[in-house]
C-alpha atoms as a PDB file:
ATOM      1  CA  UNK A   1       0.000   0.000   0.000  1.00  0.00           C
ATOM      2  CA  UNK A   2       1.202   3.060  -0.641  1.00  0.00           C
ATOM      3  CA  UNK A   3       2.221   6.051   1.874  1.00  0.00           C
ATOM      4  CA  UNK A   4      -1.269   7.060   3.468  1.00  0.00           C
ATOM      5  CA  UNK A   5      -1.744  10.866   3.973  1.00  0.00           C
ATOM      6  CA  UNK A   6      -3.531   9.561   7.171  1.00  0.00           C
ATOM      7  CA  UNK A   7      -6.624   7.825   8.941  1.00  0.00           C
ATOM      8  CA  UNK A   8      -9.917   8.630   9.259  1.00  0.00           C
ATOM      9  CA  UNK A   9     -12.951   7.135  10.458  1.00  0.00           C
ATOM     10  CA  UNK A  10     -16.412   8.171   8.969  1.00  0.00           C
ATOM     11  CA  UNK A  11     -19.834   7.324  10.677  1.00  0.00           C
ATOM     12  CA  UNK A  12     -22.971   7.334   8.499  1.00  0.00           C
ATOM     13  CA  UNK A  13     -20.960   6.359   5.488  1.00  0.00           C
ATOM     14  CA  UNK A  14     -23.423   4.786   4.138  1.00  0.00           C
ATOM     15  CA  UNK A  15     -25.120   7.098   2.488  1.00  0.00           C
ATOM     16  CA  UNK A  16     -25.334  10.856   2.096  1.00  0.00           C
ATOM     17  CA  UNK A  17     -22.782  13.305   3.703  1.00  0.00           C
ATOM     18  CA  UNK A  18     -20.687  10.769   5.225  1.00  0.00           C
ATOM     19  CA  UNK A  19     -20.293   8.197   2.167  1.00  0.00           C
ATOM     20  CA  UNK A  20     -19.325  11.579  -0.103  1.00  0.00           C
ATOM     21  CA  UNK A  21     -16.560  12.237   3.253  1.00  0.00           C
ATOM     22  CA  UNK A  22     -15.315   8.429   2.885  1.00  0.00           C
ATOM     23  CA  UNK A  23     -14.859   8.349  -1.075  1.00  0.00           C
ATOM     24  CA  UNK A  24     -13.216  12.153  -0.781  1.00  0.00           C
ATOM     25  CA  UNK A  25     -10.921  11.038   1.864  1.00  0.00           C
ATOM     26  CA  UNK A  26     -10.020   7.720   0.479  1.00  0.00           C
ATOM     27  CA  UNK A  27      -9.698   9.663  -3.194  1.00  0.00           C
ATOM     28  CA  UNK A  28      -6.565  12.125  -1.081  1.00  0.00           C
ATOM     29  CA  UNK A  29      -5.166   9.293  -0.176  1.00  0.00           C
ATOM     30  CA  UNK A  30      -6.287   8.509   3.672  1.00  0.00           C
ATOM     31  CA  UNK A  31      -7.212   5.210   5.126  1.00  0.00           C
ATOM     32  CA  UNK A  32     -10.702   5.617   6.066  1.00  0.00           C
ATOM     33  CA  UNK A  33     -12.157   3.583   8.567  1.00  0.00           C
ATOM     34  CA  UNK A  34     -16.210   3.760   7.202  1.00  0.00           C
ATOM     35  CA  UNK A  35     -18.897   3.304  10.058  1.00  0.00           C
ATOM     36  CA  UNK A  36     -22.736   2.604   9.129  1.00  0.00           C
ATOM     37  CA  UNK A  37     -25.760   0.562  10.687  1.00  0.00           C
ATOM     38  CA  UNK A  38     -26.708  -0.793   7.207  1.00  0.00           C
ATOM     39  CA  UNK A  39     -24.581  -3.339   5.930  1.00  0.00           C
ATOM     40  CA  UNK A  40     -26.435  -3.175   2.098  1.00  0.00           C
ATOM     41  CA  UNK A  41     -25.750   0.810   2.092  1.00  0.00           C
ATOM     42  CA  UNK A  42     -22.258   0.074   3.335  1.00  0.00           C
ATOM     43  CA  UNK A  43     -21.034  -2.777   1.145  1.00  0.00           C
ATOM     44  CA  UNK A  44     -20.278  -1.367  -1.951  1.00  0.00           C
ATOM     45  CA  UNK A  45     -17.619   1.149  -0.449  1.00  0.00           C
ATOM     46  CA  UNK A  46     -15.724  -2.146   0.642  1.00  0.00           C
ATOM     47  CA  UNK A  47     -14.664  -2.504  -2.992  1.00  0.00           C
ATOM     48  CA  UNK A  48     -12.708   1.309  -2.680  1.00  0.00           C
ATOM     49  CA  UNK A  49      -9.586   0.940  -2.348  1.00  0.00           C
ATOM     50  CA  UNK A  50      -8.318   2.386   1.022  1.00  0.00           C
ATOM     51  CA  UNK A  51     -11.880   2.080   2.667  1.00  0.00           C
ATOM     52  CA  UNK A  52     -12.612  -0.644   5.242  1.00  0.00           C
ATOM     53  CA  UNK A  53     -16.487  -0.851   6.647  1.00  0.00           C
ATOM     54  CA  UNK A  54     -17.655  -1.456   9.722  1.00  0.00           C
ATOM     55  CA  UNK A  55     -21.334  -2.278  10.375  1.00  0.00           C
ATOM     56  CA  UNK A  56     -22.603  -1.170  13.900  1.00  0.00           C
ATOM     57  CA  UNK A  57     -24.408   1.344  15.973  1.00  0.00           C
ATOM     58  CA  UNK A  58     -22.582   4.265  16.757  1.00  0.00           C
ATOM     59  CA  UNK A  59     -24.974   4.913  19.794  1.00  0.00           C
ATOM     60  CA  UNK A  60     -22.743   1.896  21.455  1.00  0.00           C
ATOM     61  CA  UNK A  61     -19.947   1.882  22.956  1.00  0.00           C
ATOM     62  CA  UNK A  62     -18.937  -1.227  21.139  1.00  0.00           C
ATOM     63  CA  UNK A  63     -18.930   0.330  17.894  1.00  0.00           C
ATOM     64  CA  UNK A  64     -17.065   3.254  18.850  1.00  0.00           C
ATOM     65  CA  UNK A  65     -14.305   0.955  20.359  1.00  0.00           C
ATOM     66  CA  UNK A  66     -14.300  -1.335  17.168  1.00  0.00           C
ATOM     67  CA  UNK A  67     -13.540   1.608  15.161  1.00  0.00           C
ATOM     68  CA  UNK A  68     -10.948   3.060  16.768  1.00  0.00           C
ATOM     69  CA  UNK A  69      -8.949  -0.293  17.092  1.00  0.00           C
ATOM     70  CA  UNK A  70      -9.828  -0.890  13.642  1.00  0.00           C
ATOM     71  CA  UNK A  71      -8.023   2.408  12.322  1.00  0.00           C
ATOM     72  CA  UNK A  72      -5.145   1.925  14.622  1.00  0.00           C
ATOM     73  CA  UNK A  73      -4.645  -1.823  12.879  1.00  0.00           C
ATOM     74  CA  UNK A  74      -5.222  -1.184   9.965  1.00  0.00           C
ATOM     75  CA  UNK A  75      -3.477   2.420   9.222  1.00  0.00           C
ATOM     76  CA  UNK A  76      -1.594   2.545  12.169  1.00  0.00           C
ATOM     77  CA  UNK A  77      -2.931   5.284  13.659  1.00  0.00           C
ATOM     78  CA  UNK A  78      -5.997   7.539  13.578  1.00  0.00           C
ATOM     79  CA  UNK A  79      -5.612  11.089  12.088  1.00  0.00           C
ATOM     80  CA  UNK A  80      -9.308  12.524  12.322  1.00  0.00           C
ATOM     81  CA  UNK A  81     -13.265  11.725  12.718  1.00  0.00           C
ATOM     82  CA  UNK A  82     -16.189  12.749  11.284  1.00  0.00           C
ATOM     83  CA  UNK A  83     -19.048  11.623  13.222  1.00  0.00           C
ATOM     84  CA  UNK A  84     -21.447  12.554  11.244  1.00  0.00           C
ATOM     85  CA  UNK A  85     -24.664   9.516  11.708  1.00  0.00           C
ATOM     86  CA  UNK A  86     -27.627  11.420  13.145  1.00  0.00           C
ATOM     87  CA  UNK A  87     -31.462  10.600  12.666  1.00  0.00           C
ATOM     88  CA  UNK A  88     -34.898  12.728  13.081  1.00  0.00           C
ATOM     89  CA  UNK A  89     -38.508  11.767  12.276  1.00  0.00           C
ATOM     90  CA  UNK A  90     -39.973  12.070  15.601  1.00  0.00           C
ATOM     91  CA  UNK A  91     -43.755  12.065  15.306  1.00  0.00           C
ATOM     92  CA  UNK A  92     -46.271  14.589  17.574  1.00  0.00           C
ATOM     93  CA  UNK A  93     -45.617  14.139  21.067  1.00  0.00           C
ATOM     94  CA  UNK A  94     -49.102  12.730  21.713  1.00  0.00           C
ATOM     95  CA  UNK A  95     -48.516  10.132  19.432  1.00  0.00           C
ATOM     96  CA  UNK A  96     -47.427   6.696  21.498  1.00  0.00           C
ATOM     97  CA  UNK A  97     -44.612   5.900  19.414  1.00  0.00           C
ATOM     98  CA  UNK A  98     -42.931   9.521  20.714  1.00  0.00           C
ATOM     99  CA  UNK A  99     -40.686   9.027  23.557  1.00  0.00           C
ATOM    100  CA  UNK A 100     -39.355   6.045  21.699  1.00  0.00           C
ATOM    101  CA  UNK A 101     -38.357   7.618  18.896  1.00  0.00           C
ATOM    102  CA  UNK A 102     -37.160  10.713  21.009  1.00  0.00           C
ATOM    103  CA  UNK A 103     -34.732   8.098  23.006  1.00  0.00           C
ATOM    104  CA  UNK A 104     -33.635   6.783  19.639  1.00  0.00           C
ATOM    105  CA  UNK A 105     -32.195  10.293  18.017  1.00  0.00           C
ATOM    106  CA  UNK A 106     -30.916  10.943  21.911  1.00  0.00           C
ATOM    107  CA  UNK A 107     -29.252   7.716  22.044  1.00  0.00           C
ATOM    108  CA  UNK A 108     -27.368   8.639  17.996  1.00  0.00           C
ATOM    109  CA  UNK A 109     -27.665  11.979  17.819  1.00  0.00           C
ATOM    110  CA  UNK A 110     -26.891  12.867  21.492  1.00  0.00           C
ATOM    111  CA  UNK A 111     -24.884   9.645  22.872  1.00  0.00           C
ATOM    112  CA  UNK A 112     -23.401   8.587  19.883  1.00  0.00           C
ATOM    113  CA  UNK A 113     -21.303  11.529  19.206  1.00  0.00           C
ATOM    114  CA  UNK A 114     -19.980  11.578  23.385  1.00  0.00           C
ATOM    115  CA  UNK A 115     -19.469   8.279  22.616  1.00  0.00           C
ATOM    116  CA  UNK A 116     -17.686   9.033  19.597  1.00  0.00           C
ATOM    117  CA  UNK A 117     -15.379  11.616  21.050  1.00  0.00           C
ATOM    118  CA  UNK A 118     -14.689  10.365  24.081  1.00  0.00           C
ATOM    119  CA  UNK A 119     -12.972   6.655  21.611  1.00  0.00           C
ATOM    120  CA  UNK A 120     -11.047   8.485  19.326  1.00  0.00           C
ATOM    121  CA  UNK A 121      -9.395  11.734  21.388  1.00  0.00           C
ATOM    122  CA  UNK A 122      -7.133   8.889  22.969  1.00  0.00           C
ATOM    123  CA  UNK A 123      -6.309   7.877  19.469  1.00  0.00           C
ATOM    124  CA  UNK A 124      -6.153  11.104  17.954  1.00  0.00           C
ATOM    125  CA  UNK A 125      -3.826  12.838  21.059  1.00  0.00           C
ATOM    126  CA  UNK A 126      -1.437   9.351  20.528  1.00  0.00           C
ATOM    127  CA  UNK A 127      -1.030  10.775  16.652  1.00  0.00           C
ATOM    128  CA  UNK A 128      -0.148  14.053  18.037  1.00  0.00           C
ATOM    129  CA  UNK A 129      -3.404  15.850  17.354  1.00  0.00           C
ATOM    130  CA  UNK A 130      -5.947  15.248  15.122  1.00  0.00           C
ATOM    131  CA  UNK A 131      -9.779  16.766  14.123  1.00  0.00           C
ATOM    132  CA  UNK A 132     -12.701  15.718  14.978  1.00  0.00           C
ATOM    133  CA  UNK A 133     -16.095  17.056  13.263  1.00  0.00           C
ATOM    134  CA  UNK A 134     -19.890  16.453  14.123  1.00  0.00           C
ATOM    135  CA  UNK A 135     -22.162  16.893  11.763  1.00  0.00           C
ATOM    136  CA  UNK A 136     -25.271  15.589  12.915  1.00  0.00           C
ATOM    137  CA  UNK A 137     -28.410  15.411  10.633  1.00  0.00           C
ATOM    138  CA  UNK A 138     -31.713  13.563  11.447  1.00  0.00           C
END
């Protein structure tokens, strides 16, 4: 493999913002660690070359952990993070089904990112600094 300008992991890449982050980074030459829920929306990025997926919820801590460790195998080390999975749709708060869906865009929009941050500043301050960037959408 050639000399990588750096590492990146992308959540959301499946689609959207953070699959047009994954193919830009992995086009300039970063490793790019790419993070979605849905395997199907994920899969065909595993076929760009520099890109490795990784299907899981970002709202656990799991998932956070996997991709960390994954960038830091992989690449050897994890320049920067865009965290940018986020959902909406919550229906009228009268509605039964709205405190679940309320805990759901908590638990990505809210958790997911803390969770986010909190795995790869240990990675990131081991590179000697690094960027992180939320850009949550729902």
């Amino acid at each position: 493999m050639a000399e990588l300008s750096g590492s990146v992991v992308v959540t959301a890449a499946g689609s959207g913002i953070g699959r047009a982050a994954a193919e830009l980074f992995a086009e300039r030459g970063y490793g790019v660690v790419a993070v979605d829920i849905d395997a199907g929306r994920l899969a065909p990025l595993s076929a760009v070359t520099g890109i490795v997926t990784l299907v899981g919820d970002v709202a656990e801590e799991r998932t956070n952990a996997e991709m960390v460790g994954l960038a830091r195998r992989r690449f050897g080390r994890l320049d920067a993070a865009v965290l940018n999975a986020g959902i909406g749709g919550a229906p009228p708060l009268e509605d039964d089904r709205a405190i679940a869906a309320l805990d759901a865009i908590h638990a990505v929009n809210v958790r997911g990112v803390a969770l986010g941050i909190r795995a790869v500043t240990p990675a990131l301050r081991a590179a000697g600094g690094g960027a992180i960037t939320a850009d949550v959408h729902g």
